[in-house]
N, C-alpha and C. Protein backbone atom coordinates (compact mmCIF):
# COMPACT_ATOMS: atom_id res chain seq x y z
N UNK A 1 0.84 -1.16 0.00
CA UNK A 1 0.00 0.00 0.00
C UNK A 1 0.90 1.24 0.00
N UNK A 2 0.67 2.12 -0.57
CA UNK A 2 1.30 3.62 -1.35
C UNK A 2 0.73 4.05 0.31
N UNK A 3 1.77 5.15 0.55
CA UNK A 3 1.78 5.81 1.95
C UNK A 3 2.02 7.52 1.18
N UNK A 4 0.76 7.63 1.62
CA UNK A 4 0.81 9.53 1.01
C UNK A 4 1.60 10.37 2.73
N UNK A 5 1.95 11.77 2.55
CA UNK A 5 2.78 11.94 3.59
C UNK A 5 2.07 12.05 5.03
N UNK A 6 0.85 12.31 5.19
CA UNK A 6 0.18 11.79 6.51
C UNK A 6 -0.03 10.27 6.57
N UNK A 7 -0.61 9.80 5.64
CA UNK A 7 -0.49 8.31 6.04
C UNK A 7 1.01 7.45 6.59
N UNK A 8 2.38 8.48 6.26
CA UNK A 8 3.97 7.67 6.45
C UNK A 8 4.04 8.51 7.69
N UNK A 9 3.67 9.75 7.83
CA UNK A 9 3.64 10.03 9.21
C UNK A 9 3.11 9.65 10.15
N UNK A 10 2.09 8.99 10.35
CA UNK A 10 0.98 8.28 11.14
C UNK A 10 1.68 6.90 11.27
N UNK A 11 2.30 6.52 10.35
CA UNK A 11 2.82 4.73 10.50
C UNK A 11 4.16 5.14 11.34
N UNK A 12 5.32 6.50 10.80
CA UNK A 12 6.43 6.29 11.52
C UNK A 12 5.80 6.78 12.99
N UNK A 13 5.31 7.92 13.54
CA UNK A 13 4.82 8.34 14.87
C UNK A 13 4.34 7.10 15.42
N UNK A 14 3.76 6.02 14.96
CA UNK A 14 3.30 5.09 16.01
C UNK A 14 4.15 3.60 16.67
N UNK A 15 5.18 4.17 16.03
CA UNK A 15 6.28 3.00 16.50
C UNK A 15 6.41 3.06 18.09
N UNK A 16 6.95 2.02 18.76
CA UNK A 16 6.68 2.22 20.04
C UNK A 16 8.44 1.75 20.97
N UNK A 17 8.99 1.10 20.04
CA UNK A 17 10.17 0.68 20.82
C UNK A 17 11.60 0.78 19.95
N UNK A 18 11.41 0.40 18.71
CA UNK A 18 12.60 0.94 17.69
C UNK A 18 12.13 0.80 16.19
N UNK A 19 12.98 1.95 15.79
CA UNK A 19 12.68 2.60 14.39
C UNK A 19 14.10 1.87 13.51
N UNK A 20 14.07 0.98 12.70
CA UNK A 20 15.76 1.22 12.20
C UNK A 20 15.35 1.49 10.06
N UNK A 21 16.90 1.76 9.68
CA UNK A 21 16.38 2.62 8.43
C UNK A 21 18.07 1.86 7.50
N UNK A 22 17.49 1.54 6.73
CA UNK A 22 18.98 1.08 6.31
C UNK A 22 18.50 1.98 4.65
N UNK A 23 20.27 2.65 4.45
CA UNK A 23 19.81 3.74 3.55
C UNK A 23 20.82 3.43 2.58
N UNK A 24 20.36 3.13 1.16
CA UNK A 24 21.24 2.79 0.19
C UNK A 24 22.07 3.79 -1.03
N UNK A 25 21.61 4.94 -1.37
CA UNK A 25 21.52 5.83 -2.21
C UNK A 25 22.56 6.97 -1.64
N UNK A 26 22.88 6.87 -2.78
CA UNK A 26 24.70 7.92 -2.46
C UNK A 26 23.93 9.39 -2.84
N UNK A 27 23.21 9.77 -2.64
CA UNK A 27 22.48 10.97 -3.25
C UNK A 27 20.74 11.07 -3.11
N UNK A 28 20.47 11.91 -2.46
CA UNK A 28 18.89 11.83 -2.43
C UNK A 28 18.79 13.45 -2.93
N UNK A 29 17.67 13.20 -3.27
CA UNK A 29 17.57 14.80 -4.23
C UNK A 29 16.00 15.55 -3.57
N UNK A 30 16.10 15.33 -2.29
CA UNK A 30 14.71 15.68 -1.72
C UNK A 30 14.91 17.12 -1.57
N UNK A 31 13.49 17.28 -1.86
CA UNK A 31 13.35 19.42 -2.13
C UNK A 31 13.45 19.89 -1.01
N UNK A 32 13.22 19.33 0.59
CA UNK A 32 13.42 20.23 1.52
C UNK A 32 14.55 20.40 1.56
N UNK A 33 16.09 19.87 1.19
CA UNK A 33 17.54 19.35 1.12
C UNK A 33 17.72 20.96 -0.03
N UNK A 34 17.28 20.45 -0.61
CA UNK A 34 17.98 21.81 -2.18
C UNK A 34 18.92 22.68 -1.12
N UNK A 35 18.32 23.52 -1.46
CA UNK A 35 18.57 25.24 -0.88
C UNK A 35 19.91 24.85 0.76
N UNK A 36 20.00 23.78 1.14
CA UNK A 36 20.79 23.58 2.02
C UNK A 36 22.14 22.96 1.70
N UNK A 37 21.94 22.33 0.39
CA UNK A 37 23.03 21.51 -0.36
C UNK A 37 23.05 22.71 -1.01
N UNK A 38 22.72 23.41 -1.84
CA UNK A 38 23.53 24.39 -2.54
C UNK A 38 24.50 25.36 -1.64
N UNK A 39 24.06 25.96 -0.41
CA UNK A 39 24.26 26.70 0.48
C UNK A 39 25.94 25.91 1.19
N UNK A 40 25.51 24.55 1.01
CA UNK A 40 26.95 23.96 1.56
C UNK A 40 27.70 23.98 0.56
N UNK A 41 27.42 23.72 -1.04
CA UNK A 41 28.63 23.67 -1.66
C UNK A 41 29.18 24.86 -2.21
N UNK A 42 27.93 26.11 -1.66
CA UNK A 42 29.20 27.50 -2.07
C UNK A 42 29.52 27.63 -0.38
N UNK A 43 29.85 27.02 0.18
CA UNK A 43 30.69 27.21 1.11
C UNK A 43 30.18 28.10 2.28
N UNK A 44 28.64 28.58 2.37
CA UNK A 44 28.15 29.45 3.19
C UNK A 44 27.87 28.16 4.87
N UNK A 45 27.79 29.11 5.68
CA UNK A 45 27.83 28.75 7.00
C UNK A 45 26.59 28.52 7.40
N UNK A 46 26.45 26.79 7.84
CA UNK A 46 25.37 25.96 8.24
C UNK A 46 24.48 27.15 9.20
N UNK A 47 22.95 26.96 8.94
CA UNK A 47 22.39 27.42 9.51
C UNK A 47 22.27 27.23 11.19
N UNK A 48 21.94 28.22 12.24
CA UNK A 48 21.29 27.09 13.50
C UNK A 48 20.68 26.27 13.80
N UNK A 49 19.57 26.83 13.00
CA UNK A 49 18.11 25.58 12.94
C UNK A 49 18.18 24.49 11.76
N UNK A 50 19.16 24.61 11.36
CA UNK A 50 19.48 23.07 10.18
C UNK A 50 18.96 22.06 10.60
N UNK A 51 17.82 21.20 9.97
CA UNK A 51 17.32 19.87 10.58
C UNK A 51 16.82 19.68 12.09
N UNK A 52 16.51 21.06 12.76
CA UNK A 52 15.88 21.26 14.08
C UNK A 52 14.79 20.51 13.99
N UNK A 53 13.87 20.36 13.18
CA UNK A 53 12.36 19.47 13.48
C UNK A 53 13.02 17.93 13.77
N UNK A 54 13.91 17.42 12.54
CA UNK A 54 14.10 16.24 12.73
C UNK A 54 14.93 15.81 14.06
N UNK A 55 15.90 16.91 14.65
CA UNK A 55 16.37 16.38 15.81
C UNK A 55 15.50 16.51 17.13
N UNK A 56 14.50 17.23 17.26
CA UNK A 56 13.40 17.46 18.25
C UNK A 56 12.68 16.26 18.03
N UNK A 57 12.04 15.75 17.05
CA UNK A 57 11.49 14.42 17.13
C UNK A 57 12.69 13.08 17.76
N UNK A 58 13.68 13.23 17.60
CA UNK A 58 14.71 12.42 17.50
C UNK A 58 14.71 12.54 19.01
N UNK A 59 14.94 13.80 19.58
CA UNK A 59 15.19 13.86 21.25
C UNK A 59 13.84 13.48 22.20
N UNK A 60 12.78 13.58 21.18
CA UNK A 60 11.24 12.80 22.10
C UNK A 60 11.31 11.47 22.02
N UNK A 61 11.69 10.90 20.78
CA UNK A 61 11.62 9.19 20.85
C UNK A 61 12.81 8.87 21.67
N UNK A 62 14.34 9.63 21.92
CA UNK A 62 14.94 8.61 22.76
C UNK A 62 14.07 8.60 24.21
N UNK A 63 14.15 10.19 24.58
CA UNK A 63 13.81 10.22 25.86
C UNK A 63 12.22 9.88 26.23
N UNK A 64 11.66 9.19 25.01
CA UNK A 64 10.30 7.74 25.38
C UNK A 64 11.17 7.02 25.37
N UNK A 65 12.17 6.75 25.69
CA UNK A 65 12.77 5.09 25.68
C UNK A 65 12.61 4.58 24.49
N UNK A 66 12.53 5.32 23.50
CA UNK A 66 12.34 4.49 21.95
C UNK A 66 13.93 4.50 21.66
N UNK A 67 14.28 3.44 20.09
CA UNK A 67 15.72 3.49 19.65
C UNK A 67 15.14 3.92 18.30
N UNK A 68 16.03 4.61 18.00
CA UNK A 68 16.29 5.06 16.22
C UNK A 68 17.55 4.34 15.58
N UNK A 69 17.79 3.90 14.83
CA UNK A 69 19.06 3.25 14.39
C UNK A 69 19.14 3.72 13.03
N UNK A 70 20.13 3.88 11.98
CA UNK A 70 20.24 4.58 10.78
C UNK A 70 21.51 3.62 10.54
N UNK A 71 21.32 2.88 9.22
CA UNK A 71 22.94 2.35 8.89
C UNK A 71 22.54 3.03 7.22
N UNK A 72 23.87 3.54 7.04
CA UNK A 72 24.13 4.55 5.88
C UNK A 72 25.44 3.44 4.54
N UNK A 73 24.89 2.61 3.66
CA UNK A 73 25.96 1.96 3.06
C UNK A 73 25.91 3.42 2.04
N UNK A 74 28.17 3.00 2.27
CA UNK A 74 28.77 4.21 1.40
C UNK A 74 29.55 3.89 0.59
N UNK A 75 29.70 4.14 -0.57
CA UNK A 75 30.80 3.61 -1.40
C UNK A 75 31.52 4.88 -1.50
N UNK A 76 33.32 4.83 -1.61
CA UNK A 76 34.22 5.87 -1.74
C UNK A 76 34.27 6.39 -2.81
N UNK A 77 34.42 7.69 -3.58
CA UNK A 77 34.61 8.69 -2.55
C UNK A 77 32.85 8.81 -2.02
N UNK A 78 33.38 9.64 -1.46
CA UNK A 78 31.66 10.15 -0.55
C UNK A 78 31.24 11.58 -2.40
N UNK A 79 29.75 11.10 -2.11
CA UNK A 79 29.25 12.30 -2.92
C UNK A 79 29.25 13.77 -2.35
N UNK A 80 28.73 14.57 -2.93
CA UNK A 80 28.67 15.84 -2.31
C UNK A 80 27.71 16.08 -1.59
N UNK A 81 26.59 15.40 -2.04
CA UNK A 81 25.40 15.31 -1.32
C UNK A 81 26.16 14.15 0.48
N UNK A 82 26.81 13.63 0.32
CA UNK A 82 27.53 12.75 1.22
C UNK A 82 27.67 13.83 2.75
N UNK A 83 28.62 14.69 1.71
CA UNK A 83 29.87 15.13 2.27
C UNK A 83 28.95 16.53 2.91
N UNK A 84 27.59 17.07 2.04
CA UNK A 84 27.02 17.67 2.63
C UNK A 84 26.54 17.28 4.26
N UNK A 85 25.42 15.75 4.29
CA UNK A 85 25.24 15.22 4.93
C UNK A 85 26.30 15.09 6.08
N UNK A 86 27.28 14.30 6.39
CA UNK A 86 28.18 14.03 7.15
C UNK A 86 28.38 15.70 7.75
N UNK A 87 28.59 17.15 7.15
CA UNK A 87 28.74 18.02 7.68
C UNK A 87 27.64 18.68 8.37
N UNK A 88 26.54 19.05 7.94
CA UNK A 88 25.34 19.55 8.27
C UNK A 88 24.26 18.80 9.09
N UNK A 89 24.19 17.39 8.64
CA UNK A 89 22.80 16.96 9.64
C UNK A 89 23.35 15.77 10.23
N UNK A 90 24.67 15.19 9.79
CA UNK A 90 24.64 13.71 10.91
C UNK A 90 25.19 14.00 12.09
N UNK A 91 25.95 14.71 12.17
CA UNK A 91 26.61 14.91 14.08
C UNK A 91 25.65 15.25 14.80
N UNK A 92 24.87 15.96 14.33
CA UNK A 92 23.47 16.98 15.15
C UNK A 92 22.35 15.66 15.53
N UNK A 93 22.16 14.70 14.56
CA UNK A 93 21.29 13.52 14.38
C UNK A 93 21.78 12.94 15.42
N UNK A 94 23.55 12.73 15.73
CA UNK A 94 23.73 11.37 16.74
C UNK A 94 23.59 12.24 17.85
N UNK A 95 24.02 13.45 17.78
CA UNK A 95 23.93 14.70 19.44
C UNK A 95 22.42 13.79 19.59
N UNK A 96 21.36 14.30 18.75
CA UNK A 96 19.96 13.99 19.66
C UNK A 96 19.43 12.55 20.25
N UNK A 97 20.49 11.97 19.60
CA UNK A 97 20.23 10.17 19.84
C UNK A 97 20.36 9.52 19.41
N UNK A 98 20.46 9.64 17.45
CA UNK A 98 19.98 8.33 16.74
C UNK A 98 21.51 7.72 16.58
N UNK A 99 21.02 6.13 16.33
CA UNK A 99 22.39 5.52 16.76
C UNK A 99 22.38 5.65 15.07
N UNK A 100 23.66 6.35 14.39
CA UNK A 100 23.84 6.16 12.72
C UNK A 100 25.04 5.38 12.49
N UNK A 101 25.07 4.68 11.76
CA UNK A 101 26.21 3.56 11.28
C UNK A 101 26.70 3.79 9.80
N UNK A 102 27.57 3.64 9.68
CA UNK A 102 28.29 4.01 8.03
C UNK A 102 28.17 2.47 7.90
N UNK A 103 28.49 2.17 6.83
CA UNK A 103 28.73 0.85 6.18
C UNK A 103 29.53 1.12 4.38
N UNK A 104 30.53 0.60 5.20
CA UNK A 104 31.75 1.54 4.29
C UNK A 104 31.50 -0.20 2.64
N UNK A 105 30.98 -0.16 1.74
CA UNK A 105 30.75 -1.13 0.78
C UNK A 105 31.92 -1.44 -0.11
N UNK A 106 32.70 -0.33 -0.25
CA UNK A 106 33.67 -0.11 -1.40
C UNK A 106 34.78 -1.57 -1.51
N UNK A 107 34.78 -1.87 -2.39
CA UNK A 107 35.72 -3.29 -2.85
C UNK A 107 34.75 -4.11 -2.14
N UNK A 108 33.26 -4.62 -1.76
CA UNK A 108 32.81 -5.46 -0.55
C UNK A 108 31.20 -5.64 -1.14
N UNK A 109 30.63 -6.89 -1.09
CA UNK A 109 29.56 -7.01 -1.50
C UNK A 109 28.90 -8.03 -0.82
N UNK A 110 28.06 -7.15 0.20
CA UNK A 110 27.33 -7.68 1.21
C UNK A 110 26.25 -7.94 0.97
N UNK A 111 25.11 -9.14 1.40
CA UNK A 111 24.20 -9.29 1.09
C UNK A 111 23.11 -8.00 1.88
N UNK A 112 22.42 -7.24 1.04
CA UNK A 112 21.44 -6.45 1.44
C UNK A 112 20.99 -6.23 0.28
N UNK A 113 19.43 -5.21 0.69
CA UNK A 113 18.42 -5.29 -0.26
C UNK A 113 18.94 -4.07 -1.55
N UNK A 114 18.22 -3.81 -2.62
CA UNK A 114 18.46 -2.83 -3.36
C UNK A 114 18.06 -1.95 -3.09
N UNK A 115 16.77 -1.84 -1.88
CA UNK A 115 15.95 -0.40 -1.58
C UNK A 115 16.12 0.12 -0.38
N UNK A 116 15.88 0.78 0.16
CA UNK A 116 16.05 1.54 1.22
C UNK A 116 14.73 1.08 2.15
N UNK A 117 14.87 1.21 3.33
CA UNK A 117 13.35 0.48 3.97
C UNK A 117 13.78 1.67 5.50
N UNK A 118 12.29 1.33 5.87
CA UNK A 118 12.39 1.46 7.59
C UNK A 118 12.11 0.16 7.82
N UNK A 119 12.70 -0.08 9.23
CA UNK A 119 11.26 -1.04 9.81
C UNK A 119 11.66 -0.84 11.41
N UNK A 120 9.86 -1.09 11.84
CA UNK A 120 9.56 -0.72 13.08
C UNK A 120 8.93 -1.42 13.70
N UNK A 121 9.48 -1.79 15.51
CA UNK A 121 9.89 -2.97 15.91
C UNK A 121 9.59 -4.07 15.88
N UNK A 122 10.12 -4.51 15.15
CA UNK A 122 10.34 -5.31 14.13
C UNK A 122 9.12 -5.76 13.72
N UNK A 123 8.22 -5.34 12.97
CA UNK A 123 7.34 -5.52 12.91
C UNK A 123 7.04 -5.13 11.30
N UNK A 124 6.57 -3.84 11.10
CA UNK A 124 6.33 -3.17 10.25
C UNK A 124 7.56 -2.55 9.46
N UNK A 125 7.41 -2.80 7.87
CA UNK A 125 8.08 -2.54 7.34
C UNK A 125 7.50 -1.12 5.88
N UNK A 126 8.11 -0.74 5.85
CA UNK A 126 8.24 0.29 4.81
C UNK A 126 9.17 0.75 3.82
N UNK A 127 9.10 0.47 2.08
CA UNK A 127 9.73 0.79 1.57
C UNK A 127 9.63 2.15 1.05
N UNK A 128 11.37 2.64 0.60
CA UNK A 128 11.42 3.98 0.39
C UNK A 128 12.09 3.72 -1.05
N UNK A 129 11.11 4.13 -2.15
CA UNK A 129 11.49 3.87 -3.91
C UNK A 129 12.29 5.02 -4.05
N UNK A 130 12.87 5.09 -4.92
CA UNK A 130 13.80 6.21 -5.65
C UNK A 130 13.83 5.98 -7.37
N UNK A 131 14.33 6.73 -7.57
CA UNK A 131 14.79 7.26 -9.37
C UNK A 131 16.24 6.80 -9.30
N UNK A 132 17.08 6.82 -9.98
CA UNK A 132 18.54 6.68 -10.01
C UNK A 132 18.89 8.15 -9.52
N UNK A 133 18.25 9.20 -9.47
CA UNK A 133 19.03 10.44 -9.25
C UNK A 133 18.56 10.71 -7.73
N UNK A 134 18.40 9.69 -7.23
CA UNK A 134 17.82 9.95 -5.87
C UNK A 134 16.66 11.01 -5.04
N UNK A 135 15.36 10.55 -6.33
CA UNK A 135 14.24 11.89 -6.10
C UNK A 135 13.01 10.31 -5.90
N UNK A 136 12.56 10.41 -4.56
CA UNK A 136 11.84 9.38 -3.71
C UNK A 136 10.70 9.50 -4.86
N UNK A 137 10.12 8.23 -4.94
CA UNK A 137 8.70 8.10 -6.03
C UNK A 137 7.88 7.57 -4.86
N UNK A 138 8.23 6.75 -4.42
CA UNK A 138 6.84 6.61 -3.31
C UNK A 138 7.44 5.73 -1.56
N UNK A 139 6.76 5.71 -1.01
CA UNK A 139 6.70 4.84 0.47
C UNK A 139 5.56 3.86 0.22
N UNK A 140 6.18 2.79 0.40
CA UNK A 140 5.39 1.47 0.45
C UNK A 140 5.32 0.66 1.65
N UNK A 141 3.98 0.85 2.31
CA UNK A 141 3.94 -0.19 3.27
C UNK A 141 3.92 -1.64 2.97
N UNK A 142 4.48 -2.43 3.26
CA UNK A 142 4.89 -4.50 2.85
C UNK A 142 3.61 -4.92 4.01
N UNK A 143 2.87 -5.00 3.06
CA UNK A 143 1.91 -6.07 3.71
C UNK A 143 2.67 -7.30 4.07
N UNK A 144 2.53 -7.86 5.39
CA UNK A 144 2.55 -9.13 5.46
C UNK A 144 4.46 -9.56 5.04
N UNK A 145 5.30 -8.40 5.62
CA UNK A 145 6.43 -8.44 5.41
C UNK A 145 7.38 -9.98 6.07
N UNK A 146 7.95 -10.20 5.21
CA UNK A 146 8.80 -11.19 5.81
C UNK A 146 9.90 -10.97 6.75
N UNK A 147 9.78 -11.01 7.64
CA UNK A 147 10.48 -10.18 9.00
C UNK A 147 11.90 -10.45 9.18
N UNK A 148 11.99 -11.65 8.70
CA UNK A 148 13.63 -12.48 9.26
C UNK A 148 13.99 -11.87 8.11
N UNK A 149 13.34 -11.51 7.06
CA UNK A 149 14.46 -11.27 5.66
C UNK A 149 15.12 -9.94 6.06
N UNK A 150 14.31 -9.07 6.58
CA UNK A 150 14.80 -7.70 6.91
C UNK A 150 15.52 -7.58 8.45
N UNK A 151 15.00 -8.44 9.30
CA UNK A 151 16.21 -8.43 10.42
C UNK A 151 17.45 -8.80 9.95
N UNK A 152 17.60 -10.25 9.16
CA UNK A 152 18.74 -10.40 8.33
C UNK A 152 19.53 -9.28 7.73
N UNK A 153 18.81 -8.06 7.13
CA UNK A 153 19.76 -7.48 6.43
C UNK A 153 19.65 -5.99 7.46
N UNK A 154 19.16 -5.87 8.64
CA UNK A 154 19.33 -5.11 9.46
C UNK A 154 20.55 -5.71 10.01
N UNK A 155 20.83 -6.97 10.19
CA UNK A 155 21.93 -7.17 11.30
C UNK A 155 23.26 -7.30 10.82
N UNK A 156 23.36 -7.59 9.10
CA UNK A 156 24.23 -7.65 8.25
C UNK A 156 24.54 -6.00 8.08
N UNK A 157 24.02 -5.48 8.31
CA UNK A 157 24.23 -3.77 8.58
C UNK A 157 24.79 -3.13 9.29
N UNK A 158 24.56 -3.16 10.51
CA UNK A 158 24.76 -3.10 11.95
C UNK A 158 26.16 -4.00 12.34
N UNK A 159 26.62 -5.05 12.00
CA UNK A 159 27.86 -5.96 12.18
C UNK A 159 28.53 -5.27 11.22
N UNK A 160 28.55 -5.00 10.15
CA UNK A 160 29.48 -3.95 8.85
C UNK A 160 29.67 -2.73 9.22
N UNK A 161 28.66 -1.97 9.82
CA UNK A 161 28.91 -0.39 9.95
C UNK A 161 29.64 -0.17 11.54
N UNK A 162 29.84 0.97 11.38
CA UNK A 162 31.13 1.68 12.50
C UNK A 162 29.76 2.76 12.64
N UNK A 163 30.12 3.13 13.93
CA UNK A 163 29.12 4.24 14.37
C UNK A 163 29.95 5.49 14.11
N UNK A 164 29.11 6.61 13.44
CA UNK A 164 29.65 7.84 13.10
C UNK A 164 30.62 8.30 13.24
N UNK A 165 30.59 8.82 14.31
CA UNK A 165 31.74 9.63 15.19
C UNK A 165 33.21 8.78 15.19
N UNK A 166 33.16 7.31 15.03
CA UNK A 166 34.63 7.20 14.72
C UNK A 166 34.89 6.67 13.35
N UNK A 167 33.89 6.26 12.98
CA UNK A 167 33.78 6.25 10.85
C UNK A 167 34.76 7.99 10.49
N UNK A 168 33.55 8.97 10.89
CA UNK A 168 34.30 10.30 10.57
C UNK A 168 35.62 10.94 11.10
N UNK A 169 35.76 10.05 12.39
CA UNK A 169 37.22 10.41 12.81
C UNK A 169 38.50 9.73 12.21
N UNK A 170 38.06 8.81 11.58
CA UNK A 170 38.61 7.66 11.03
C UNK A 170 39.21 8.63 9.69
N UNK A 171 38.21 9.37 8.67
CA UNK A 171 38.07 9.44 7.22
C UNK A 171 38.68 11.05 7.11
């Protein structure tokens, strides 16, 4: 079932114990992003409120005792859209809680899916479609999802990736 943006808001808000997101796409081309990726690559100075909604939601689900988890597969070099990311919204993301994982792919071919998904605990799953230029076509809720297939490639994620802060101290 096609998830219009209140219906994907209503499915992610009702998670109750953990959210995880395994993210495949070296580039997403989402319109709230524009004007912030251009702004980073002429070199102008990150806003304050950069990604403030998403880390305020982020600081209510930890402190409900909820988990957020994010594993990010990257192939080298990093894109610009990457390199935006890593500067502007992921340090601020792990400040508020979410546990984010790199999953460095390059020379390495791990079994995981081709799409990008949430899934929430462990239960409910949701796919996230894309274009090759990384402009989202739809959210698909998986009826009747096969659960072990996606814990499988949640945990094949999570065992590969390095958590942020020493991925980026690392690179």
């Amino acid at each position: 079932m096609l998830l219009g943006r209140d219906e994907w808001r209503r499915v992610f808000d009702r998670f109750e114990r953990s959210a995880f997101r395994l993210e495949l796409q070296q580039t997403y081309t989402m319109p709230t992003e524009q004007d912030g990726l251009r702004r980073f690559l002429a070199g102008e100075p990150k806003p304050d409120d950069h990604n403030s909604a998403w880390h305020e939601r982020i600081r209510g689900y930890v402190g409900a005792g909820k988990v957020v988890q994010r594993a990010k597969v990257v192939q080298l070099p990093l894109t610009e859209y990457l390199r935006y990311q890593w500067s502007w919204s992921i340090p601020e993301n792990v400040a508020a809680g979410e546990d984010y994982r790199v999953v460095d792919t390059t020379g390495k071919n791990l079994d995981l899916p081709p799409y990008d998904f949430w899934m929430f605990d462990e239960l409910v799953v949701v796919h996230l479609n894309y274009r090759s230029d990384g402009t989202q076509i739809s959210r698909e809720l998986v009826e009747n999802p096969n659960i072990e297939k996606y814990l499988k490639w949640r945990d094949i994620a999570l065992e590969n990736g390095v958590p942020f802060s020493e991925w980026n101290a690392r690179a």
